[in-house]
PDB file of N, CA and C in Angstrom:
ATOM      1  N   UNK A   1     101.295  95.697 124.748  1.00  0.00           N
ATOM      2  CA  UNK A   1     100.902  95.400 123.384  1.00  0.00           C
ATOM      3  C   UNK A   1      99.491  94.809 123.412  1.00  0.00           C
ATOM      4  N   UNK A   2      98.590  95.532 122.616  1.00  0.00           N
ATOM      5  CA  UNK A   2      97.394  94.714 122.533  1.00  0.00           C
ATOM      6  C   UNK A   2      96.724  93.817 121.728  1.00  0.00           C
ATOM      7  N   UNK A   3      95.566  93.058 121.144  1.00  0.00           N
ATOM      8  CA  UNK A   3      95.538  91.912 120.253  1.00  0.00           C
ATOM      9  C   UNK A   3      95.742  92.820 118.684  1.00  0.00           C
ATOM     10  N   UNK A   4      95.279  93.974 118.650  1.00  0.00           N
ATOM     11  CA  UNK A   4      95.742  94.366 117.574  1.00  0.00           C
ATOM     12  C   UNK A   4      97.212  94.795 116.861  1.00  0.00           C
ATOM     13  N   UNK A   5      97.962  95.007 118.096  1.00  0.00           N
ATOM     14  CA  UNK A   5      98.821  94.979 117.556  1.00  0.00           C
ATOM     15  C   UNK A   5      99.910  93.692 117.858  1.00  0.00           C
ATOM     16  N   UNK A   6      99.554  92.565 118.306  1.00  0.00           N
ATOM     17  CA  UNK A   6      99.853  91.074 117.708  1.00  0.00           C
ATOM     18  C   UNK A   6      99.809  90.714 116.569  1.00  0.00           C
ATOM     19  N   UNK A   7      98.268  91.184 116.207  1.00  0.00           N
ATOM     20  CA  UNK A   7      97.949  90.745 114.905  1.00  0.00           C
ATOM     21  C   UNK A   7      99.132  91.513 113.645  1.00  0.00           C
ATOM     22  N   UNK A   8      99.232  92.783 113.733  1.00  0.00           N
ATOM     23  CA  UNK A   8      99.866  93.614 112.835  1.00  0.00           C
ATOM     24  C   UNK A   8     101.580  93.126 112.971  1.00  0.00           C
ATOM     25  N   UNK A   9     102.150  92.772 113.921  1.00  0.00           N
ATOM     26  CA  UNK A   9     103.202  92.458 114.008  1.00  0.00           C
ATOM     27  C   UNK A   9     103.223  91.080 113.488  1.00  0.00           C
ATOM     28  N   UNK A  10     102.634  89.919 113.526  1.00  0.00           N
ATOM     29  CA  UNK A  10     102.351  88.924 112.893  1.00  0.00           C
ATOM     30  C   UNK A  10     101.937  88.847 111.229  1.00  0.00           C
ATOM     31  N   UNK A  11     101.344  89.840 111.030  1.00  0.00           N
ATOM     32  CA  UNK A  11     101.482  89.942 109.583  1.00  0.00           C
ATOM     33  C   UNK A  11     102.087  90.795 108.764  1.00  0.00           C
ATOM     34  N   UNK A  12     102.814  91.432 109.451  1.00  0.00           N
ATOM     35  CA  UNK A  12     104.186  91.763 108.984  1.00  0.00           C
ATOM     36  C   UNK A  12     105.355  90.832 108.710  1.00  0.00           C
ATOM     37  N   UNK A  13     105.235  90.033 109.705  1.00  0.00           N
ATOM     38  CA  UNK A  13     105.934  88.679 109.609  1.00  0.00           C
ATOM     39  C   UNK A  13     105.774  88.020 108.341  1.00  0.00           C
ATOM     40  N   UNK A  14     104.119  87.686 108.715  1.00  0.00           N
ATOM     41  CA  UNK A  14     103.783  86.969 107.105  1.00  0.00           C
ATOM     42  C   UNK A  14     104.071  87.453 105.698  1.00  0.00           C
ATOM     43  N   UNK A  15     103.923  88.477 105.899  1.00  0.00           N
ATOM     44  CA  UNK A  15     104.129  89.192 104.571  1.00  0.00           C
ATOM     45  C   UNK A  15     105.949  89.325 104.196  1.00  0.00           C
ATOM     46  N   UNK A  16     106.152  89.531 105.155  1.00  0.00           N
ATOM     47  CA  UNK A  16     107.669  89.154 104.456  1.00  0.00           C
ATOM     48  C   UNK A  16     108.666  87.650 104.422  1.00  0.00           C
ATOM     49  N   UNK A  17     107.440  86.281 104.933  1.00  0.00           N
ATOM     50  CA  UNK A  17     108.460  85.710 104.923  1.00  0.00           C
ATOM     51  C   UNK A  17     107.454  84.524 103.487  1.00  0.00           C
ATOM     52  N   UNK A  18     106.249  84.962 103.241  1.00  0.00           N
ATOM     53  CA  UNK A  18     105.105  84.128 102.425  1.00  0.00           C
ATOM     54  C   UNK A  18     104.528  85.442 101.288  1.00  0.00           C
ATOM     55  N   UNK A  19     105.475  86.542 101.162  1.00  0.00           N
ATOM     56  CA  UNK A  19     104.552  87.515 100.048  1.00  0.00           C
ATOM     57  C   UNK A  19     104.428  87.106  98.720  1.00  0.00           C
ATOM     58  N   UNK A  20     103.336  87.278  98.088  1.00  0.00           N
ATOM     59  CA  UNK A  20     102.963  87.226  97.076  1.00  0.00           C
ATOM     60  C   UNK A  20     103.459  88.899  96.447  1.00  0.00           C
ATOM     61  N   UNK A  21     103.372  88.860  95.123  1.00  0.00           N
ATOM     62  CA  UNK A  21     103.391  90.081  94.652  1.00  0.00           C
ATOM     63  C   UNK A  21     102.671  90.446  93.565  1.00  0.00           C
ATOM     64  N   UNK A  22     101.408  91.673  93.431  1.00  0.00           N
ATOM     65  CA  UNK A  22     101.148  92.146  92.808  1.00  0.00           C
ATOM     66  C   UNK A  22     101.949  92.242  91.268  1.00  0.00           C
ATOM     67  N   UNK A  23     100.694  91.544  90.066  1.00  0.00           N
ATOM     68  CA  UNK A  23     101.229  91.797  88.740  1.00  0.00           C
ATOM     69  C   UNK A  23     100.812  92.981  88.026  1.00  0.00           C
ATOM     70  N   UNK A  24     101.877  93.945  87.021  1.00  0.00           N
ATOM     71  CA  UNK A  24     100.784  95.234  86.438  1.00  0.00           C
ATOM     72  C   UNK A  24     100.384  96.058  87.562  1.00  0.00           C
ATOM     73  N   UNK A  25     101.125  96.522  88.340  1.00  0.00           N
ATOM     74  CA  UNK A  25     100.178  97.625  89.360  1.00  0.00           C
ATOM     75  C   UNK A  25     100.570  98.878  88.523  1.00  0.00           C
ATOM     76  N   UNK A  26      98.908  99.607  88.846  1.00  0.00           N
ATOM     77  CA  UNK A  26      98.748 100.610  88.026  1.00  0.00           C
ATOM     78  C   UNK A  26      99.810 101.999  88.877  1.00  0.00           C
ATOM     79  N   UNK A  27      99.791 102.535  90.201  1.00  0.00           N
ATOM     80  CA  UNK A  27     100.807 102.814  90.521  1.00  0.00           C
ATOM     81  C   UNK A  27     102.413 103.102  90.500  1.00  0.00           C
ATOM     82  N   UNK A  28     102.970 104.212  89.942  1.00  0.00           N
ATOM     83  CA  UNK A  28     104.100 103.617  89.565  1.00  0.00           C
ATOM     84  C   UNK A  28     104.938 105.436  90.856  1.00  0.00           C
ATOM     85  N   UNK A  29     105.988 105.295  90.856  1.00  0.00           N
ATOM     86  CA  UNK A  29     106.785 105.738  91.353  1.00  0.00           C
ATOM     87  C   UNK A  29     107.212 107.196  90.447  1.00  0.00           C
ATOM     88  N   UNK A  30     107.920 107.925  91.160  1.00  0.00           N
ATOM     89  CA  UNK A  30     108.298 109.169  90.286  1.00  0.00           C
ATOM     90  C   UNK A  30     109.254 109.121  89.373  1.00  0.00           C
ATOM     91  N   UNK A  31     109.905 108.089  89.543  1.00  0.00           N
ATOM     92  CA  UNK A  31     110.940 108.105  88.111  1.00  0.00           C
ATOM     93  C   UNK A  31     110.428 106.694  87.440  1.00  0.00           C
ATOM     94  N   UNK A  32     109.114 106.452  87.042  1.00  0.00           N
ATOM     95  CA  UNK A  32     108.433 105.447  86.609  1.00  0.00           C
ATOM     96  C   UNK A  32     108.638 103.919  86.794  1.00  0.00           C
ATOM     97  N   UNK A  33     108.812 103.732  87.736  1.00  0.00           N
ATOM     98  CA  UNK A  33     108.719 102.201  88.073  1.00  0.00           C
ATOM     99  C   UNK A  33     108.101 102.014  88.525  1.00  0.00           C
ATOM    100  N   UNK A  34     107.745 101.219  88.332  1.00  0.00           N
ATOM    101  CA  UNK A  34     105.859 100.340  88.872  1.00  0.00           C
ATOM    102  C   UNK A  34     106.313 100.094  90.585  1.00  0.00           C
ATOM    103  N   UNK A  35     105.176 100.597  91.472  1.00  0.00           N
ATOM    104  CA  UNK A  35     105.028 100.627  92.935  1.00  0.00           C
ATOM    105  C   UNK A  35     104.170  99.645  92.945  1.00  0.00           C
ATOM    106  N   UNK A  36     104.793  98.166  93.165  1.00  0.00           N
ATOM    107  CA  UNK A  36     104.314  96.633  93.789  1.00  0.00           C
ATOM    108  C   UNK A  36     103.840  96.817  95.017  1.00  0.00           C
ATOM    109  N   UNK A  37     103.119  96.103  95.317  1.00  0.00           N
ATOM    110  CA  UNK A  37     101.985  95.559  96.934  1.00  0.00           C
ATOM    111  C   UNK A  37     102.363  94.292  96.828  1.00  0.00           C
ATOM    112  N   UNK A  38     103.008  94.013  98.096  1.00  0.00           N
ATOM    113  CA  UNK A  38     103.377  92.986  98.506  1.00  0.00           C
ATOM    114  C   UNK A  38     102.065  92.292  99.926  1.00  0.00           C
ATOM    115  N   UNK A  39     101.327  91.137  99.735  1.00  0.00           N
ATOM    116  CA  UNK A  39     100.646  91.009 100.534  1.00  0.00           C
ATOM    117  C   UNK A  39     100.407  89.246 100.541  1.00  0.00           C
ATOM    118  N   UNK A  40      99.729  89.023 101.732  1.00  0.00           N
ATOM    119  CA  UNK A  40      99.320  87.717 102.077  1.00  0.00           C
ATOM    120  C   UNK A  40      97.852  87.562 102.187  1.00  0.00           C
ATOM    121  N   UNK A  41      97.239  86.630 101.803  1.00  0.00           N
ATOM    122  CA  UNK A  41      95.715  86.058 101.790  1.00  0.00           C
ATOM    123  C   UNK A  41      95.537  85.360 102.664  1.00  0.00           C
ATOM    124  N   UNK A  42      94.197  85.095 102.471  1.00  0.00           N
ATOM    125  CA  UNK A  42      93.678  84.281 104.104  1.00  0.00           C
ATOM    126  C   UNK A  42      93.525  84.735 105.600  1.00  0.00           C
ATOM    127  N   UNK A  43      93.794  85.970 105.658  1.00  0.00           N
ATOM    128  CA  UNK A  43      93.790  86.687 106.897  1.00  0.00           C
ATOM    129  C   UNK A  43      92.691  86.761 107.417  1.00  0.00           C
ATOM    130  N   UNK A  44      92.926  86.525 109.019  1.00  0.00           N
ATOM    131  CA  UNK A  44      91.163  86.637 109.691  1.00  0.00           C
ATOM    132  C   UNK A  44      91.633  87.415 111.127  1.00  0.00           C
ATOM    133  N   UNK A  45      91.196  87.939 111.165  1.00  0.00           N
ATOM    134  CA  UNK A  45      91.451  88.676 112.744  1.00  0.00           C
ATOM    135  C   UNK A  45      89.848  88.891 113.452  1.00  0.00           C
ATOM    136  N   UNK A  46      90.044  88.437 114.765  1.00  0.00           N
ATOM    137  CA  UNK A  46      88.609  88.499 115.321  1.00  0.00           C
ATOM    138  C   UNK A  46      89.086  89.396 116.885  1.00  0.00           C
ATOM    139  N   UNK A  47      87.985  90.108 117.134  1.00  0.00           N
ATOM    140  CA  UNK A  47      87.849  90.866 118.288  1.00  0.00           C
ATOM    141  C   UNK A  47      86.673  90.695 119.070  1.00  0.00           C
ATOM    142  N   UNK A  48      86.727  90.775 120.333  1.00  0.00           N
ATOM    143  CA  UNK A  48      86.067  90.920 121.356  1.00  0.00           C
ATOM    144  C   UNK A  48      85.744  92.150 122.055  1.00  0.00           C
ATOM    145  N   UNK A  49      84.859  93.320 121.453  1.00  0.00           N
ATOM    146  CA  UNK A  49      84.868  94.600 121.968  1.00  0.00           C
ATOM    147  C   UNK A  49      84.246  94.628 123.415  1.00  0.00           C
ATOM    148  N   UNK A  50      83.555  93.625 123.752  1.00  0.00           N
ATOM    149  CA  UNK A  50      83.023  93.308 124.791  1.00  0.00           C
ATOM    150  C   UNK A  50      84.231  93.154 126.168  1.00  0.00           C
ATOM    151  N   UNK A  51      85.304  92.316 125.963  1.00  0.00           N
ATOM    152  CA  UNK A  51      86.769  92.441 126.409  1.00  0.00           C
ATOM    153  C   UNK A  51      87.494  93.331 126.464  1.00  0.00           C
ATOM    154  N   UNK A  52      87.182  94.276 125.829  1.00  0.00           N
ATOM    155  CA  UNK A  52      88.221  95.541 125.457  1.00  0.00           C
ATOM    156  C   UNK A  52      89.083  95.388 124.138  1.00  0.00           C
ATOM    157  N   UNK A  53      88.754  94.650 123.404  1.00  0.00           N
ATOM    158  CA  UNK A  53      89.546  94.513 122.252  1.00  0.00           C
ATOM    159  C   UNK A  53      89.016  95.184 121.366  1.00  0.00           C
ATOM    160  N   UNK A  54      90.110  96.197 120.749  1.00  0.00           N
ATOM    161  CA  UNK A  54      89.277  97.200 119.648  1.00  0.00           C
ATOM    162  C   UNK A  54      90.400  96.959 118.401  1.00  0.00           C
ATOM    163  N   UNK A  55      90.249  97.299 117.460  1.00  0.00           N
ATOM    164  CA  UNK A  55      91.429  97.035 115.728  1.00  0.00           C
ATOM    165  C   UNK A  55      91.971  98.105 115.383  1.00  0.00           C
ATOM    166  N   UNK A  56      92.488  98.593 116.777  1.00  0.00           N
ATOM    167  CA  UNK A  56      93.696 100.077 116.601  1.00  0.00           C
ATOM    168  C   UNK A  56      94.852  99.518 116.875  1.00  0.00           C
ATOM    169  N   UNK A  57      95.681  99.324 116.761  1.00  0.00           N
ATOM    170  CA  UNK A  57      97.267  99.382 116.715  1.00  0.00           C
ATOM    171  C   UNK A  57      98.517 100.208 117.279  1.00  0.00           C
ATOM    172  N   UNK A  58      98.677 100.005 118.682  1.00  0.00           N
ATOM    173  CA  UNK A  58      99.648 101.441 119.114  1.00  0.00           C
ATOM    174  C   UNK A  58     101.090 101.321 118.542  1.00  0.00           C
ATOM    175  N   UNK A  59     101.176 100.390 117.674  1.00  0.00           N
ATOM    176  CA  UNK A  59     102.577 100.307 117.360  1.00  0.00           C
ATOM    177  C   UNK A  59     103.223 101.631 115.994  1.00  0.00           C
ATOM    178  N   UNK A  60     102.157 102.150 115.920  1.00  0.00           N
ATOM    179  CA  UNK A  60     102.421 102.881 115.016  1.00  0.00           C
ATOM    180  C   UNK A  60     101.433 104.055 115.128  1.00  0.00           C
ATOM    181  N   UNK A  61     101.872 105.235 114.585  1.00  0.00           N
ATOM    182  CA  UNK A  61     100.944 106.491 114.277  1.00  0.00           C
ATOM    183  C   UNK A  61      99.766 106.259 113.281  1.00  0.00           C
ATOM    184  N   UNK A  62      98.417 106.825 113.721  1.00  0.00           N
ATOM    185  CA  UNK A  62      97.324 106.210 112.702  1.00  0.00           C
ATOM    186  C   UNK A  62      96.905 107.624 112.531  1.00  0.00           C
ATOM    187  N   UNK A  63      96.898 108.490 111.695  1.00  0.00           N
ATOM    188  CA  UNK A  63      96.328 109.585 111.030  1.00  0.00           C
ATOM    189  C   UNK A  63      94.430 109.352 111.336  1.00  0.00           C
ATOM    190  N   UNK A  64      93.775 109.407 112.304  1.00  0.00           N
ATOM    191  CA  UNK A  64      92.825 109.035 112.301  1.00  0.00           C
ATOM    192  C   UNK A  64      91.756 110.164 111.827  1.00  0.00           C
ATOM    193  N   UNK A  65      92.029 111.237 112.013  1.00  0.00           N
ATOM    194  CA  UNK A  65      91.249 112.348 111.608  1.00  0.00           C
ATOM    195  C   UNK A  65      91.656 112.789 110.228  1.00  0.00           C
ATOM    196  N   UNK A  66      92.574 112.156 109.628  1.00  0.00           N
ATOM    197  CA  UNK A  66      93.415 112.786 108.512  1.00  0.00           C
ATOM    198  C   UNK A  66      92.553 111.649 107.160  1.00  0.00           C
ATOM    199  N   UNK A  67      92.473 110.615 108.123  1.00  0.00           N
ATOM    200  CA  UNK A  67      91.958 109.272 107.290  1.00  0.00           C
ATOM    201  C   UNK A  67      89.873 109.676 107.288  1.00  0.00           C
ATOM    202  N   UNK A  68      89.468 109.951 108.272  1.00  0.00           N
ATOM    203  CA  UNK A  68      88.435 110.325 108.363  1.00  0.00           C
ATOM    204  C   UNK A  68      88.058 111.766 107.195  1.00  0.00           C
ATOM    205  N   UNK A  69      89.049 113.039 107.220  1.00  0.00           N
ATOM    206  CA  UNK A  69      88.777 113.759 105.918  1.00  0.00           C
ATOM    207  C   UNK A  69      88.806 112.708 104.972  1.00  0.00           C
ATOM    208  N   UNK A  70      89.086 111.774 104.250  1.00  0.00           N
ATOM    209  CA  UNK A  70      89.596 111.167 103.261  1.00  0.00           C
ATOM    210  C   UNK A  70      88.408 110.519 103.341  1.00  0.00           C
ATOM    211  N   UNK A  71      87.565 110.069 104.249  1.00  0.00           N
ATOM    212  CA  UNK A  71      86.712 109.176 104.092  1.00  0.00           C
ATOM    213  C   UNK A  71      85.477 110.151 103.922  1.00  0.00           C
ATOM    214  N   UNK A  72      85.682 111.711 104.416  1.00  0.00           N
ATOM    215  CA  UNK A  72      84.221 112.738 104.329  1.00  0.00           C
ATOM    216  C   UNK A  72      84.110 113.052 102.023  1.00  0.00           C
ATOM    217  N   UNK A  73      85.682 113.234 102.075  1.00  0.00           N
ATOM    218  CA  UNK A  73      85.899 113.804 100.094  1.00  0.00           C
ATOM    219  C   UNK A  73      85.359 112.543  99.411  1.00  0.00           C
ATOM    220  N   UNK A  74      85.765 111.269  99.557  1.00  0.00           N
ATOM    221  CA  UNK A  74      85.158 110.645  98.926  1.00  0.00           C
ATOM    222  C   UNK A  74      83.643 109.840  99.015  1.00  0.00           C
ATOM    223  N   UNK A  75      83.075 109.792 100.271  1.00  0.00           N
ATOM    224  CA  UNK A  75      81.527 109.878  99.981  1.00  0.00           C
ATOM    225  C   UNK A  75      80.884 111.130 100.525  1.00  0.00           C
ATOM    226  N   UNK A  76      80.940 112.445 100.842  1.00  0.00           N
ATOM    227  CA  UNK A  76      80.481 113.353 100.732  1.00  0.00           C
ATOM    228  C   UNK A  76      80.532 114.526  99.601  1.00  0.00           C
ATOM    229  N   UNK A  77      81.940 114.269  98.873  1.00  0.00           N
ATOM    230  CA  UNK A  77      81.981 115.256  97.668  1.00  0.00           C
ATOM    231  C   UNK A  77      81.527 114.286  96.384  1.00  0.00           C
ATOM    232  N   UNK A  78      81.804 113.088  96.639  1.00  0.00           N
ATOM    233  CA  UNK A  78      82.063 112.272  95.638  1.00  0.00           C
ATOM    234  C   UNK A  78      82.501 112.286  93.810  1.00  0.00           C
ATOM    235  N   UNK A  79      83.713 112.738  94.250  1.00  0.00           N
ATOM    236  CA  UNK A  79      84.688 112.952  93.277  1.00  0.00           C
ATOM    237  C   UNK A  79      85.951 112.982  93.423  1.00  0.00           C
ATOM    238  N   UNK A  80      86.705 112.567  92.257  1.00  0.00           N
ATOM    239  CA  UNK A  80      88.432 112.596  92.595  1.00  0.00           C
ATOM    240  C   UNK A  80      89.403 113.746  92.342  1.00  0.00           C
ATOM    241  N   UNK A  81      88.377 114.574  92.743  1.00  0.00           N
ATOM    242  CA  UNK A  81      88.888 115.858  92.300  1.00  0.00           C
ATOM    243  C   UNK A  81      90.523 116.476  93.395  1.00  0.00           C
ATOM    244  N   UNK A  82      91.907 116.439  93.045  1.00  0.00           N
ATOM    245  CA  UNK A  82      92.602 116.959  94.204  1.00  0.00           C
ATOM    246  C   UNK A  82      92.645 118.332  95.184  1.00  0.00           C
ATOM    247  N   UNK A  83      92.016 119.231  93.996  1.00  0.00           N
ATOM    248  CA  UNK A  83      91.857 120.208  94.839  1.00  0.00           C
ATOM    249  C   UNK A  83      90.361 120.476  95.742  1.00  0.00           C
ATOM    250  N   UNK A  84      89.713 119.315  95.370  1.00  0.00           N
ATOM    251  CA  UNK A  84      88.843 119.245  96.867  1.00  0.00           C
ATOM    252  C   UNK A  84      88.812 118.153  98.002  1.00  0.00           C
ATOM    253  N   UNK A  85      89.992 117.696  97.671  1.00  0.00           N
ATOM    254  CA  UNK A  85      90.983 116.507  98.364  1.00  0.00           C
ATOM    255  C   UNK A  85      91.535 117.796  99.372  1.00  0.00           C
ATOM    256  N   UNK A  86      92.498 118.815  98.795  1.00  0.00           N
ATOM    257  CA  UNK A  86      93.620 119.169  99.424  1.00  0.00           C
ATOM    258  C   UNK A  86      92.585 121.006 100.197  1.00  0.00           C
ATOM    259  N   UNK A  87      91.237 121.107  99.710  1.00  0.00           N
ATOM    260  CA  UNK A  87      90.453 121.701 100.239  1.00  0.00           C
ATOM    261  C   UNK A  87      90.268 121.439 102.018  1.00  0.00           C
ATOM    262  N   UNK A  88      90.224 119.795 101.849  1.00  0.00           N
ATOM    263  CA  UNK A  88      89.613 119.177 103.317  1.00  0.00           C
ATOM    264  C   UNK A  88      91.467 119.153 103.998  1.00  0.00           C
ATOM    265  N   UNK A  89      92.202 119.156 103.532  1.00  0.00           N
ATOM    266  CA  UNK A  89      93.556 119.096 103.938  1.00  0.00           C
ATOM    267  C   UNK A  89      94.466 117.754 103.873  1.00  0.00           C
ATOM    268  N   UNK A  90      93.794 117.381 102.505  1.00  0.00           N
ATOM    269  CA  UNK A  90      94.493 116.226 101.953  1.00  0.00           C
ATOM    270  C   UNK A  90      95.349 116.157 101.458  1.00  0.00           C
ATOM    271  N   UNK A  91      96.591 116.003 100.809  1.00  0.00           N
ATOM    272  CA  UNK A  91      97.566 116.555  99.760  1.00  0.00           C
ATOM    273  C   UNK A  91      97.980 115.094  99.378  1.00  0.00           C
ATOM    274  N   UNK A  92      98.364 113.899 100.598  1.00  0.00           N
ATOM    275  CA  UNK A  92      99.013 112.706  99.698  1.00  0.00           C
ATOM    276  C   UNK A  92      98.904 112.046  98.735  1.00  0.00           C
ATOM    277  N   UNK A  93      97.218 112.378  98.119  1.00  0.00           N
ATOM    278  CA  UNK A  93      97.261 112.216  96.440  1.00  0.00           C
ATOM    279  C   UNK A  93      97.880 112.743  95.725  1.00  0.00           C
ATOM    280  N   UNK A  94      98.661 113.952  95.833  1.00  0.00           N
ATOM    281  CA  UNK A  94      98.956 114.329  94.431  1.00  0.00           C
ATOM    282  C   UNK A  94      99.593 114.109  93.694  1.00  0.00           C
ATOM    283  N   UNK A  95     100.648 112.815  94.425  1.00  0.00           N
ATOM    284  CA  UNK A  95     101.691 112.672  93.099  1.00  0.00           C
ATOM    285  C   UNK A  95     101.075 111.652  92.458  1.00  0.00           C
ATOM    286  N   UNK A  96      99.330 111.383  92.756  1.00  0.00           N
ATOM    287  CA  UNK A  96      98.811 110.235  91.838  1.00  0.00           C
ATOM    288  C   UNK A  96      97.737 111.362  90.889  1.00  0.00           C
ATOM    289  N   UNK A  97      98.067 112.466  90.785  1.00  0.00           N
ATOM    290  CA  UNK A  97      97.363 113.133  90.003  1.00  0.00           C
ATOM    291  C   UNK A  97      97.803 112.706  88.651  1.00  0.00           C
ATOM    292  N   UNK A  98      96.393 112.399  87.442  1.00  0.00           N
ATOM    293  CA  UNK A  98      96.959 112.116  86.015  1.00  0.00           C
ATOM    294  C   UNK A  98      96.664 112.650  85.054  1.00  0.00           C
ATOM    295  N   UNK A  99      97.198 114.295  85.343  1.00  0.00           N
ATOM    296  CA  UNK A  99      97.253 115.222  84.347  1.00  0.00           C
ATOM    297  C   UNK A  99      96.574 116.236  84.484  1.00  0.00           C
ATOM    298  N   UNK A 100      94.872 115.872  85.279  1.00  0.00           N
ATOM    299  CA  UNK A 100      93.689 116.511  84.809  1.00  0.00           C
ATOM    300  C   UNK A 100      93.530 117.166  86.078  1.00  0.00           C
ATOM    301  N   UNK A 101      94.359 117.172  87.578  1.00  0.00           N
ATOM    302  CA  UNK A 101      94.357 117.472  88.861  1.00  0.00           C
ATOM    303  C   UNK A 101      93.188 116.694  89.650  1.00  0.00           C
ATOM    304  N   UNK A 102      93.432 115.359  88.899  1.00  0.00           N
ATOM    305  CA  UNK A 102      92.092 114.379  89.546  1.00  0.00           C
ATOM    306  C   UNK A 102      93.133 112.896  89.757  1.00  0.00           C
ATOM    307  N   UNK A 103      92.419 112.148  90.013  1.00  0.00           N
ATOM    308  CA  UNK A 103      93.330 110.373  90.646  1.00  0.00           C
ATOM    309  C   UNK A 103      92.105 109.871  89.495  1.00  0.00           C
ATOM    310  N   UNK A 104      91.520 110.091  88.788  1.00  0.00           N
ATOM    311  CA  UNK A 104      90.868 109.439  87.900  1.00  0.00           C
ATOM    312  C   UNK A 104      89.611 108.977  88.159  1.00  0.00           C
ATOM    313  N   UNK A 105      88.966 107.789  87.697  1.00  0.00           N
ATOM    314  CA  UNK A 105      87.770 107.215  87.932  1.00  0.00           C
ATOM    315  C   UNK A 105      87.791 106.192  89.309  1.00  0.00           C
ATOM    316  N   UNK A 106      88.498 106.747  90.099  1.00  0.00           N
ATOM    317  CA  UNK A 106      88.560 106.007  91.256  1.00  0.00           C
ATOM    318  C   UNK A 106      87.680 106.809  92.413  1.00  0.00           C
ATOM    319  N   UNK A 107      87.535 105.687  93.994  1.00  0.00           N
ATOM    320  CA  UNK A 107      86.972 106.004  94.900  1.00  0.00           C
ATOM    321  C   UNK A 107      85.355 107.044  95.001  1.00  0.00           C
ATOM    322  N   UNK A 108      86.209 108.389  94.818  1.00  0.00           N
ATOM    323  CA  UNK A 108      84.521 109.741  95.119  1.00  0.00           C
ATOM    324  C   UNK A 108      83.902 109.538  93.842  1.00  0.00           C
ATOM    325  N   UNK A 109      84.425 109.311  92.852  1.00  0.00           N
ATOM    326  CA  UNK A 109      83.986 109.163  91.318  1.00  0.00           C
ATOM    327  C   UNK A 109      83.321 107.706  91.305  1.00  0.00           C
ATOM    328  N   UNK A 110      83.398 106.819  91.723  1.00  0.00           N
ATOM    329  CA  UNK A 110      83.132 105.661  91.611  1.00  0.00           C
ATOM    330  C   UNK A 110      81.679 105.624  92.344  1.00  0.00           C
ATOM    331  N   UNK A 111      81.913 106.036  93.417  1.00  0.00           N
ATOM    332  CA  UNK A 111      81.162 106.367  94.701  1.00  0.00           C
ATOM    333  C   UNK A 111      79.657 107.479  93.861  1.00  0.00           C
ATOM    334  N   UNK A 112      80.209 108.163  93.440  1.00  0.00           N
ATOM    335  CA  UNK A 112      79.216 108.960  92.914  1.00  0.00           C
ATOM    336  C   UNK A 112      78.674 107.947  91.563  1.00  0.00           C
ATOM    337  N   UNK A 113      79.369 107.494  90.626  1.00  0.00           N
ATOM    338  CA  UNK A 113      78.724 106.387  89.635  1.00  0.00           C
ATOM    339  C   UNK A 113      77.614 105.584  89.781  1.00  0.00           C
ATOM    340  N   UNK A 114      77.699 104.861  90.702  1.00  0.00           N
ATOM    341  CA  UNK A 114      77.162 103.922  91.395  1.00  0.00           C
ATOM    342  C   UNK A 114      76.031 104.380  92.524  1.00  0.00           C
ATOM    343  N   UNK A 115      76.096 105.595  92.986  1.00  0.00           N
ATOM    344  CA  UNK A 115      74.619 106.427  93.279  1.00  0.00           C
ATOM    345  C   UNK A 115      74.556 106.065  95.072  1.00  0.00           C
ATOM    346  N   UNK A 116      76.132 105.681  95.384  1.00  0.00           N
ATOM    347  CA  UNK A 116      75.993 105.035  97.160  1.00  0.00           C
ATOM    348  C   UNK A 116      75.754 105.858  97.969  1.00  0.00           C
TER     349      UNK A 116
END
């Protein structure tokens, strides 16, 4: 086990034994109930890359190339468009599509607003 995944197992801990809960999340579920984030504040995690300490986590599967498309659609297309989400081979937006086959004024749209 390495410091990152101390850390992640430790705040898993925290989070379920000190969670706070999200009020009004815009998120809601398929048969409409609001999808809460349960989380804890104050978190600090420090690394030593110099040591070998890097902020990957083997305790779990990390979509790293899957997360990286996700990070090319929204500042390279910059828009929330899903079908140029699911172009790069994205699809887990879509059940946040709202109506228009877009996630709204969020992230690539925002990203493009703001001129980053």
């Amino acid at each position: 086990m390495n410091k990152a995944d101390f850390y992640y197992k430790n705040n898993l801990t925290k989070i379920l034994n000190e969670q706070q809960k999200d009020e009004n999340p815009r998120p809601k579920y398929k048969d409409g109930t609001p999808a809460h984030s349960y989380f804890i504040t104050q978190v600090f995690e420090e690394y030593d890359i110099s040591k070998g300490e890097f902020p990957l986590t083997t305790l779990r599967n990390t979509a790293i190339k899957t997360g990286i498309k996700e990070i090319q659609w929204i500042y390279q297309d910059q828009n929330s468009s899903l079908k140029s989400a699911r172009n790069r081979g994205i699809n887990w937006w879509d059940e946040w599509n709202i109506g228009d086959n877009t996630i709204g004024q969020r992230y690539g749209a925002t990203v493009k607003k703001w001129h980053f």
